[in-house]
Protein backbone atom coordinates (compact mmCIF):
# COMPACT_ATOMS: atom_id res chain seq x y z
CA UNK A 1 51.99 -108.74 -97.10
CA UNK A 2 54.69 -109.39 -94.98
CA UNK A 3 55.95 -106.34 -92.69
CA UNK A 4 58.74 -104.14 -93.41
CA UNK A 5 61.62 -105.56 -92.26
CA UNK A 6 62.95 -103.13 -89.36
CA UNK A 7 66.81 -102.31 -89.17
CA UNK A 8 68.30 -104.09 -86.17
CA UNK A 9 68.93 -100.42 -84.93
CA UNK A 10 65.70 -99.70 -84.49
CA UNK A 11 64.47 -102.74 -82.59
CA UNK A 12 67.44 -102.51 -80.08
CA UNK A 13 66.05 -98.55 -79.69
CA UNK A 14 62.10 -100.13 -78.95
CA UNK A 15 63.99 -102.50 -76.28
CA UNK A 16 66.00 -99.52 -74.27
CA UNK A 17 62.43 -97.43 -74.57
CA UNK A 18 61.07 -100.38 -72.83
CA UNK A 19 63.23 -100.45 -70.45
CA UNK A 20 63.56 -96.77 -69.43
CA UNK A 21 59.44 -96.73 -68.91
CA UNK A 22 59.50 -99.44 -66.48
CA UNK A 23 62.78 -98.51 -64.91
CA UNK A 24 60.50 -94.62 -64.28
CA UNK A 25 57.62 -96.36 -62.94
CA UNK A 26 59.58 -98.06 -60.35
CA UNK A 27 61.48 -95.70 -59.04
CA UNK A 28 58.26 -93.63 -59.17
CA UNK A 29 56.58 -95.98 -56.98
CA UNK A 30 59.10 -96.39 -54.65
CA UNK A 31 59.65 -92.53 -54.02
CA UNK A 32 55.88 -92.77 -53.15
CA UNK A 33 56.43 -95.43 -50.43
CA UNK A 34 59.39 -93.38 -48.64
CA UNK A 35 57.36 -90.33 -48.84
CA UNK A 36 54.63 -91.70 -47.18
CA UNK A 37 56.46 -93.29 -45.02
CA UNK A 38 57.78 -90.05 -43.85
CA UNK A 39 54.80 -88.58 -43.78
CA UNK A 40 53.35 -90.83 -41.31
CA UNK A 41 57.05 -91.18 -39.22
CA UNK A 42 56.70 -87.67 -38.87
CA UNK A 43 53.16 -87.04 -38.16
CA UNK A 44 52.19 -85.87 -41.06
CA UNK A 45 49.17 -86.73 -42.80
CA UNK A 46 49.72 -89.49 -45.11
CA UNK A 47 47.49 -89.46 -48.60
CA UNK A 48 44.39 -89.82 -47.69
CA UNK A 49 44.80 -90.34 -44.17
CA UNK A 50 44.64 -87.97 -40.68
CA UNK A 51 47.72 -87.45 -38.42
CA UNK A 52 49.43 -90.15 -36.40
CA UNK A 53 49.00 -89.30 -32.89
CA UNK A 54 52.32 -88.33 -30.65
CA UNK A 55 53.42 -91.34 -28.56
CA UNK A 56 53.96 -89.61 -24.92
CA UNK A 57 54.72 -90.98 -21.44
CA UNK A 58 53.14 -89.18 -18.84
CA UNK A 59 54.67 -88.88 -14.72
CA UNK A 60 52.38 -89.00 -12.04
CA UNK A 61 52.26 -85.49 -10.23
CA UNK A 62 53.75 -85.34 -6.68
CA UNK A 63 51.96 -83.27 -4.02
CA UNK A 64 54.24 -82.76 -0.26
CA UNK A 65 57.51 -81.40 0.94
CA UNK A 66 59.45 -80.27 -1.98
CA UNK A 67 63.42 -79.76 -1.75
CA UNK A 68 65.54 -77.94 -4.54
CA UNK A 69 68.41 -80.42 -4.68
CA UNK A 70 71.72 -79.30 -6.57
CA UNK A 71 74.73 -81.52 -7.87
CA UNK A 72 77.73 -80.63 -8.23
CA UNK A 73 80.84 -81.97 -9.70
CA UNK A 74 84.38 -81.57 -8.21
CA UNK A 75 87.86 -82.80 -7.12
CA UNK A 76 89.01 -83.76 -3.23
CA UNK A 77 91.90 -82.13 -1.89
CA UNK A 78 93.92 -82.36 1.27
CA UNK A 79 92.50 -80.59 4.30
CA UNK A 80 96.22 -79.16 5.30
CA UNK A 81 99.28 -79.90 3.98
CA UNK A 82 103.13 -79.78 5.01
CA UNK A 83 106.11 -79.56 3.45
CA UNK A 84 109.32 -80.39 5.33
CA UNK A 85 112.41 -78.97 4.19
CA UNK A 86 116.07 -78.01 6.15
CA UNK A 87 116.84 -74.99 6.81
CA UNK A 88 120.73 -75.29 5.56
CA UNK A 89 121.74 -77.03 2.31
CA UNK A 90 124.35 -80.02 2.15
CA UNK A 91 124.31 -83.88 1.01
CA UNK A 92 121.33 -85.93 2.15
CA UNK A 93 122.50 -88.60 4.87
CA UNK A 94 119.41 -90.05 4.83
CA UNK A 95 115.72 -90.11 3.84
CA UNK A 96 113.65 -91.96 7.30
CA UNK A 97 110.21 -92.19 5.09
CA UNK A 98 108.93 -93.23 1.89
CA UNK A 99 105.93 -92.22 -0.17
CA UNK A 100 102.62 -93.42 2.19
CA UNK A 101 104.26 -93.47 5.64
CA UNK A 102 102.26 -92.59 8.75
CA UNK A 103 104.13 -89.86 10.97
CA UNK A 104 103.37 -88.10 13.14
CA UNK A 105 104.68 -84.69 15.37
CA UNK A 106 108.00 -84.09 15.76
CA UNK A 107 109.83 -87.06 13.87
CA UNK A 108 112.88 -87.01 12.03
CA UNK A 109 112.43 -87.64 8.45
CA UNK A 110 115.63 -86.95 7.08
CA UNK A 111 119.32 -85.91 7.82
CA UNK A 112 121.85 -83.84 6.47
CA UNK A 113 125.59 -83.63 6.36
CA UNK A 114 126.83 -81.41 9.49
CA UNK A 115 130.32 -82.14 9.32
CA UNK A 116 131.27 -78.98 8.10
CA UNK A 117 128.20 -77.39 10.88
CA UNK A 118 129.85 -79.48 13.52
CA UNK A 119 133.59 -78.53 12.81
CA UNK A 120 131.64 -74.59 12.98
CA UNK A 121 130.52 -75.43 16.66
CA UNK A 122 134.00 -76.87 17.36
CA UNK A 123 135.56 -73.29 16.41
CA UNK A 124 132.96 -71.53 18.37
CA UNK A 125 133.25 -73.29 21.26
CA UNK A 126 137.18 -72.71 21.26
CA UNK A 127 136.41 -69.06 21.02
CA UNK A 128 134.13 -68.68 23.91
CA UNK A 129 136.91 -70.97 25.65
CA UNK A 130 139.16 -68.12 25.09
CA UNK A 131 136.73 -65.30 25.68
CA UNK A 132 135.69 -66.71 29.21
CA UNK A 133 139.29 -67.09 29.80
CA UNK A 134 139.78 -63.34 28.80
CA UNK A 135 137.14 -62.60 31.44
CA UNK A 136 138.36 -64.54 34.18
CA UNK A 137 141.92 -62.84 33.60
CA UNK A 138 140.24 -59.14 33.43
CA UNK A 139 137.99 -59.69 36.56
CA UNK A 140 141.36 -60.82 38.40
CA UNK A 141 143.11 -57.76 36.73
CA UNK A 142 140.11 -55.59 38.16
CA UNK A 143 140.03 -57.30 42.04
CA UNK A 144 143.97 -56.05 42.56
CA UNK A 145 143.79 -52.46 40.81
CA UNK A 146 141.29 -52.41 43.17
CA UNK A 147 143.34 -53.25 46.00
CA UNK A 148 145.74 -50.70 44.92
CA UNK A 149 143.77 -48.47 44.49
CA UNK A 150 142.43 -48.56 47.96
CA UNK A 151 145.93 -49.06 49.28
CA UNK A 152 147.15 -45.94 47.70
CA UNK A 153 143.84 -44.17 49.03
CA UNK A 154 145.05 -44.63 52.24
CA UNK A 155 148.46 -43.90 52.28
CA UNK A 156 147.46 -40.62 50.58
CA UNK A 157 145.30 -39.82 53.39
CA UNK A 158 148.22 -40.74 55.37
CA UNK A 159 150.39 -38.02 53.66
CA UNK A 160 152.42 -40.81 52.53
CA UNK A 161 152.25 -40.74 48.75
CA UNK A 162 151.26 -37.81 46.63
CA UNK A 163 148.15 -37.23 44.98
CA UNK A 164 149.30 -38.00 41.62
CA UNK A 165 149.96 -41.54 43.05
CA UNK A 166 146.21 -41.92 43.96
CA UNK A 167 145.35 -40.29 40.46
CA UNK A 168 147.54 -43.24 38.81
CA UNK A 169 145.93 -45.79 40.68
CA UNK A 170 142.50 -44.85 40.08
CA UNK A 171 143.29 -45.19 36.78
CA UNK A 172 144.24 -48.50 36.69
CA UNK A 173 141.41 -49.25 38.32
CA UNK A 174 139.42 -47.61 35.52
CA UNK A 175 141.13 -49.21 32.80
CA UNK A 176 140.91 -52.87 34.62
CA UNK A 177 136.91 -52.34 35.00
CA UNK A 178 136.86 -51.10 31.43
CA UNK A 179 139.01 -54.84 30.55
CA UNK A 180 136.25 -56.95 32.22
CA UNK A 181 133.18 -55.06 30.49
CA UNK A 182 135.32 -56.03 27.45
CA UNK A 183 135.89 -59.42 28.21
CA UNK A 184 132.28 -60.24 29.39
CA UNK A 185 130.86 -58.50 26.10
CA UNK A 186 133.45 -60.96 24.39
CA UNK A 187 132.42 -63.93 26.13
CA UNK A 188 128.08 -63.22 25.87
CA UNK A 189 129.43 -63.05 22.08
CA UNK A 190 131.07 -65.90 21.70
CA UNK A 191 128.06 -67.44 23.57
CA UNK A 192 126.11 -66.42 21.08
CA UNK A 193 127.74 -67.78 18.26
CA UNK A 194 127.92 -71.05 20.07
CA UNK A 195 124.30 -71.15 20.33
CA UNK A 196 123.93 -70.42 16.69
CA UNK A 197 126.17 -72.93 15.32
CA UNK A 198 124.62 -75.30 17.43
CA UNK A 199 120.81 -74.49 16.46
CA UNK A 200 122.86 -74.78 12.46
CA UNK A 201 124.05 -78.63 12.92
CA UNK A 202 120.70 -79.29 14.71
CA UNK A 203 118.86 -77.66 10.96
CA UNK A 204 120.87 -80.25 9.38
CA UNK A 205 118.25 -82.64 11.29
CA UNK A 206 114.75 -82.41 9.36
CA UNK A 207 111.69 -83.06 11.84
CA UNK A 208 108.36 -82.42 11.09
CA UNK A 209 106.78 -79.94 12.97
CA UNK A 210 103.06 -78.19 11.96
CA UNK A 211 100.54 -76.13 13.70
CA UNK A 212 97.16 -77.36 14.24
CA UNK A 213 94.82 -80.41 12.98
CA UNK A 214 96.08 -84.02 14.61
CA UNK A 215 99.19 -85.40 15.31
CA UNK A 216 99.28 -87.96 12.65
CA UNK A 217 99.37 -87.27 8.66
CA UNK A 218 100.57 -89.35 5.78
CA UNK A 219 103.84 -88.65 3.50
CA UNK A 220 101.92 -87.97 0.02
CA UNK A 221 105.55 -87.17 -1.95
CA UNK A 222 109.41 -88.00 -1.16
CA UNK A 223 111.13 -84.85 -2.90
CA UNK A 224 114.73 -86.38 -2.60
CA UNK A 225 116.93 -89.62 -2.38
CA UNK A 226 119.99 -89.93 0.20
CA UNK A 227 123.38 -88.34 -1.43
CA UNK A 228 121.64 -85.57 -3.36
CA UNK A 229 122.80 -82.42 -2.69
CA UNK A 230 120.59 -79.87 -2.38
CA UNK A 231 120.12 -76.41 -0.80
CA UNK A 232 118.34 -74.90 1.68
CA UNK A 233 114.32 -74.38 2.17
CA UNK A 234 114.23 -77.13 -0.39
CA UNK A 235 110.93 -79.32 0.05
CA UNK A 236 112.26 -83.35 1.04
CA UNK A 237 108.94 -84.88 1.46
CA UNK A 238 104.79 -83.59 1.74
CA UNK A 239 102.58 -84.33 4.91
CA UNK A 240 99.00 -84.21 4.47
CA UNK A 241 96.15 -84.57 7.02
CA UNK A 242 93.60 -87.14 5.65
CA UNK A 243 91.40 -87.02 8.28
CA UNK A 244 89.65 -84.85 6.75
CA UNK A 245 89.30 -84.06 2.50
CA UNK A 246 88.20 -80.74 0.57
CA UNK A 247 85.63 -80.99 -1.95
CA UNK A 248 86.17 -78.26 -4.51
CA UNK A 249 83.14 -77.04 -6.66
CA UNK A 250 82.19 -73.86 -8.76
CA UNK A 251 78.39 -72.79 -8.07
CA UNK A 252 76.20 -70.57 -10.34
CA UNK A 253 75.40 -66.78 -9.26
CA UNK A 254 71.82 -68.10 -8.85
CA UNK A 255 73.38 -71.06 -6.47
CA UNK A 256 75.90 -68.54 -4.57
CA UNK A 257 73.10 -66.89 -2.78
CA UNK A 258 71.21 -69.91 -1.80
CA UNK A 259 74.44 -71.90 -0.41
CA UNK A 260 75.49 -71.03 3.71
CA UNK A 261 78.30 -72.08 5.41
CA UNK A 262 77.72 -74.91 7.69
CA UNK A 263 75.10 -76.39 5.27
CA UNK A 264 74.93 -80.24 4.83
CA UNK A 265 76.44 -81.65 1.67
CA UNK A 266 76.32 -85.56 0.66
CA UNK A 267 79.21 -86.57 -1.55
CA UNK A 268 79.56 -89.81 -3.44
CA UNK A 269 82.72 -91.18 -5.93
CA UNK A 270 82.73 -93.04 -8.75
CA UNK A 271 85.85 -95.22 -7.66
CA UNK A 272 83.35 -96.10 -4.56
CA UNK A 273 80.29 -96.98 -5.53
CA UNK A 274 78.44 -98.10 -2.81
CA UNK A 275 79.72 -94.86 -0.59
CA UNK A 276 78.15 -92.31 0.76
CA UNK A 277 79.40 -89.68 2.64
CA UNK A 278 78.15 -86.55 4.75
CA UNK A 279 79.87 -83.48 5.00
CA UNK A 280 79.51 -79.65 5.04
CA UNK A 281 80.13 -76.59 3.24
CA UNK A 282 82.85 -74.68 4.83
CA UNK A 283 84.00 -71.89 2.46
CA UNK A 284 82.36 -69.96 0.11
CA UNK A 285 84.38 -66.76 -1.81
CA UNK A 286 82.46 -63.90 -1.49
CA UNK A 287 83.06 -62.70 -5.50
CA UNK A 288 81.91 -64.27 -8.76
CA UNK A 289 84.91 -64.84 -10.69
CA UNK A 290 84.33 -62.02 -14.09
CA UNK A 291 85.20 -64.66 -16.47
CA UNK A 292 82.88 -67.26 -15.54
CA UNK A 293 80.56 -65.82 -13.56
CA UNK A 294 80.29 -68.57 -10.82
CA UNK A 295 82.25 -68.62 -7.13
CA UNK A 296 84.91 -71.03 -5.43
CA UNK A 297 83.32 -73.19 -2.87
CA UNK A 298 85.01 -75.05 -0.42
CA UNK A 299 83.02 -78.46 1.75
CA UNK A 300 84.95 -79.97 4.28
CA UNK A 301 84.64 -83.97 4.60
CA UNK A 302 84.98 -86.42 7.44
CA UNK A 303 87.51 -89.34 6.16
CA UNK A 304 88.68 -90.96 9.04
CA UNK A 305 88.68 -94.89 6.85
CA UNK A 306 90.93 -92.93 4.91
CA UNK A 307 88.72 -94.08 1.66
CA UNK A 308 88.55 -90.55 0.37
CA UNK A 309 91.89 -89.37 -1.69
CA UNK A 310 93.12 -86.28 -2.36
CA UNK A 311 92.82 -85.53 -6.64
CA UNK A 312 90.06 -88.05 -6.69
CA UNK A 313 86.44 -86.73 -8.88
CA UNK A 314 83.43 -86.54 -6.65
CA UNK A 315 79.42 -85.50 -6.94
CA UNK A 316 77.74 -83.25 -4.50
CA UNK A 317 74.45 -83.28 -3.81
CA UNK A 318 73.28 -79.90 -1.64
CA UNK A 319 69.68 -78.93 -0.60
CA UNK A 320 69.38 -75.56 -1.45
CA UNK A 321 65.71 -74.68 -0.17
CA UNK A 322 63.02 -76.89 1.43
CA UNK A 323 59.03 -75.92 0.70
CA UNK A 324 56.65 -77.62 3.50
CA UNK A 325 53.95 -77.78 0.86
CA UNK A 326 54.26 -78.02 -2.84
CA UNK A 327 53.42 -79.67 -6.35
CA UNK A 328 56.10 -81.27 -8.06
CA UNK A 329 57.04 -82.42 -11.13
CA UNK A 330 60.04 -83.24 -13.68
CA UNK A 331 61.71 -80.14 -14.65
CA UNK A 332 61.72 -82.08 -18.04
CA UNK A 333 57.78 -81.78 -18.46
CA UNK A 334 58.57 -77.73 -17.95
CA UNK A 335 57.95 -76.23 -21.14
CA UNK A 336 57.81 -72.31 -22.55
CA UNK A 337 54.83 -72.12 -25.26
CA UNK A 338 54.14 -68.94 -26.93
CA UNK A 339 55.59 -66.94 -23.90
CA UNK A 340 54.23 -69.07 -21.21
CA UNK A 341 55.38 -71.45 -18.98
CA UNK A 342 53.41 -74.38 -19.34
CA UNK A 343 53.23 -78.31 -18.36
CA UNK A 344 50.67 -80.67 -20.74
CA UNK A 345 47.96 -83.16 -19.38
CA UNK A 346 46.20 -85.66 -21.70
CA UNK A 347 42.47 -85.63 -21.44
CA UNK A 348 40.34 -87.87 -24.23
CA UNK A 349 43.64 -88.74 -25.97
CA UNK A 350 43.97 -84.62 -26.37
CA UNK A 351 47.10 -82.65 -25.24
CA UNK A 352 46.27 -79.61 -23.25
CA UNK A 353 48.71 -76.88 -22.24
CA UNK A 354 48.29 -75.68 -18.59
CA UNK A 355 49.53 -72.57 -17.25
CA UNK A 356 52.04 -72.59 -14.46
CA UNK A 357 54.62 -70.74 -12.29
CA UNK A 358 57.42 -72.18 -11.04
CA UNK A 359 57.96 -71.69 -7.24
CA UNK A 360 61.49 -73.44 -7.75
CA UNK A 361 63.73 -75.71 -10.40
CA UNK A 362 65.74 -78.13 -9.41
CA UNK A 363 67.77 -80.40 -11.16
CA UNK A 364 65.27 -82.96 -11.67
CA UNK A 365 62.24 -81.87 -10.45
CA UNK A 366 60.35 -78.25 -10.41
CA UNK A 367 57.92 -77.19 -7.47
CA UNK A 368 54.72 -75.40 -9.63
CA UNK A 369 52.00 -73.51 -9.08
CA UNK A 370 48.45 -73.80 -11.49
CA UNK A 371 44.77 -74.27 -12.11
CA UNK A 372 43.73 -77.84 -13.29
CA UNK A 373 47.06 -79.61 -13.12
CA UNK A 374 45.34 -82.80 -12.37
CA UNK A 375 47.26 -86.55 -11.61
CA UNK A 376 49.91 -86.58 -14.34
CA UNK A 377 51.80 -84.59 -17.12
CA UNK A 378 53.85 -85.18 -19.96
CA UNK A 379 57.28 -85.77 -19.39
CA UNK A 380 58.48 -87.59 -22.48
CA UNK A 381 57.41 -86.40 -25.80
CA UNK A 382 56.71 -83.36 -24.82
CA UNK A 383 59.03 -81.78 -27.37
CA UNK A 384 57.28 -80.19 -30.30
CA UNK A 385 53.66 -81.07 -28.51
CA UNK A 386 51.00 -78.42 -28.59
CA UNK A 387 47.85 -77.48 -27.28
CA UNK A 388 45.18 -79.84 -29.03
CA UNK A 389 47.38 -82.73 -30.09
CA UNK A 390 46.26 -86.20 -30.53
CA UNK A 391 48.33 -88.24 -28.44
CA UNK A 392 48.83 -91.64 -27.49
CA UNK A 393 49.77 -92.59 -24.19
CA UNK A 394 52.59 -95.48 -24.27
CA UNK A 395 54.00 -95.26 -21.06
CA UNK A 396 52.97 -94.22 -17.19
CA UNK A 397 55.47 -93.94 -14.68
CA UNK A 398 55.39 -92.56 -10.91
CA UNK A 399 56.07 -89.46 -9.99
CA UNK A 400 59.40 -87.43 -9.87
């Protein structure tokens, strides 16, 4: 008997069954095949299988003179700096230098308009003309009361004139010596005033004068063009000494205490590559700023190439402390495990925590103390290792 003819509904429903089942079983199958391959990416134990060992490089341990290195990071600045300025105000004349000009002690720079300072002088001079005139005329004045006076001294003696005569002429006498203290007090005045105008119009010249350091520097800004007007004190160009630099750098609290003044520093620059150059630290502030918690500290630089610019980013490298005798090793194969400071050795393809104490940390490498620290230690992979861990040694390198 032929079979009962099926609706076409009902075969199209047998062909999407179909479908569906093996659609399941492969994405079943491949959800098994990224699990396990997790499994065994991670370390886990894959079905039916024991864990993957860790892949670790181990560093050869270094046994000698141990020094806890620092670097630092920070920005050069000028040793000293100048700024030359008039001391009156007026129209710039002229500007003598230009952004990068040598000069040295006692050049002119820049000039000012002293017409109006000079016409001052003029005026003052006049006056103490007049004033030394008005002395000449009072000590003249003074020489014949004096006469008189001793003429009519004389005749009074003489019975000749009265004594209201002599009274008269002692007066004139007295008011004649009283003229030329005048007239001398006018003229040390008007001296004066000379002397002042004439250090003014002199102002209106701007020469570079600053204490200390050598007589050379380098103009690092021009402040102002010639015919600006501008007023007095105002800055027209910067000096600064190059012969030396500042290195600027912020230390740590634990770094404050170690660092001295006077101690060696070795500072290189990005811009110069294949630089190096020695210097020493110089200042260090004696407070911890409350914010940040770490101190200003000032290293003075030899630049006498004039390679080193003020504003430009430098590393430091200080020794902080020197042991004669140590064990050292990367401060990366330092690790804390269940409240102990530990480093890991391989032995039989086995990781095994040993105890340390660290004598010092540097940036890169840590001096230790500890029993059974043998040749080498873990220094990459160490992360997530513990005591008993297969391993699997991939890489050897020498020590720190």
């Amino acid at each position: 008997m032929d079979a009962p003819h099926q609706p076409p509904r009902s075969r199209a429903a047998l062909v999407w069954g179909a479908v569906i089942v093996l659609s399941g079983g492969l994405l079943g199958g491949a959800w098994w095949a990224r699990r396990s391959a997790l499994a065994a990416s991670a370390g886990a134990p894959a079905a039916g299988g024991a864990a993957s060992p860790t892949a670790v490089e181990l560093v050869e341990v270094e046994r000698g003179p141990f020094e806890l290195r620092r670097r630092y990071t920070g920005t050069l600045e000028a040793v000293a700096s100048f700024i030359a300025a008039p001391r009156v105000g007026g129209r710039v004349v002229s500007v003598a230098v230009d952004l990068g000009d040598e000069v040295e002690q006692g050049q002119l720079v820049a000039r000012i308009d002293d017409t109006t300072l000079r016409r001052d002088l003029g005026v003052m001079k006049a006056e103490l003309g007049v004033a030394k005139a008005e002395r000449v005329a009072a000590s003249k004045a003074l020489t014949i009361a004096e006469r008189n006076y001793d003429r009519v001294q004389t005749l009074a003696r003489q019975g000749v004139l009265s004594s209201q005569d002599l009274d008269a002429a002692q007066a004139q006498k007295l008011d004649a010596e009283a003229d030329v203290a005048v007239a001398r007090a006018r003229a040390a005045r008007a001296e004066a005033a000379v002397r002042a105008a004439a250090a003014r119009a002199r102002e209106a010249r701007v020469v570079l004068a600053w204490d200390g350091g050598p007589d050379q520097r380098v103009v690092s800004r021009r402040h102002v063009d010639p015919g600006e007007t501008i007023a007095a004190n105002a800055p027209v160009v910067t000096v600064v000494d190059l012969s030396e630099v500042i290195v600027v750098v912020y230390v740590t609290e634990a770094d404050h205490v170690r660092l001295r003044q006077g101690q060696a520093v070795t500072v290189r620059a990005d811009s110069l590559p294949h630089a190096t150059f020695e210097g020493r630290v110089d200042r260090i502030a004696p407070v911890l700023d409350a914010s940040s918690r770490q101190a200003r500290v000032e290293m003075r630089i030899p630049n006498p190439e004039g390679e080193l610019t003020p504003g430009m980013f430098v590393r430091v490298s200080a020794v902080l402390d020197a042991i004669p005798e140590a064990t050292s090793v990367p401060t990366d194969a330092v690790v804390e495990r269940g409240g102990e400071t530990v480093v890991f050795i391989v032995q039989d393809g086995v990781a095994r925590a040993v105890p340390v104490r660290v004598r010092a940390r540097g940036d890169d490498t840590a001096a230790v103390e500890g029993e059974g620290l043998g040749t080498s230690v873990v220094v990459l992979g160490v992360d997530g290792l513990s005591d008993g861990d297969a391993v699997r040694v991939v890489a050897s390198a020498e020590g720190p």
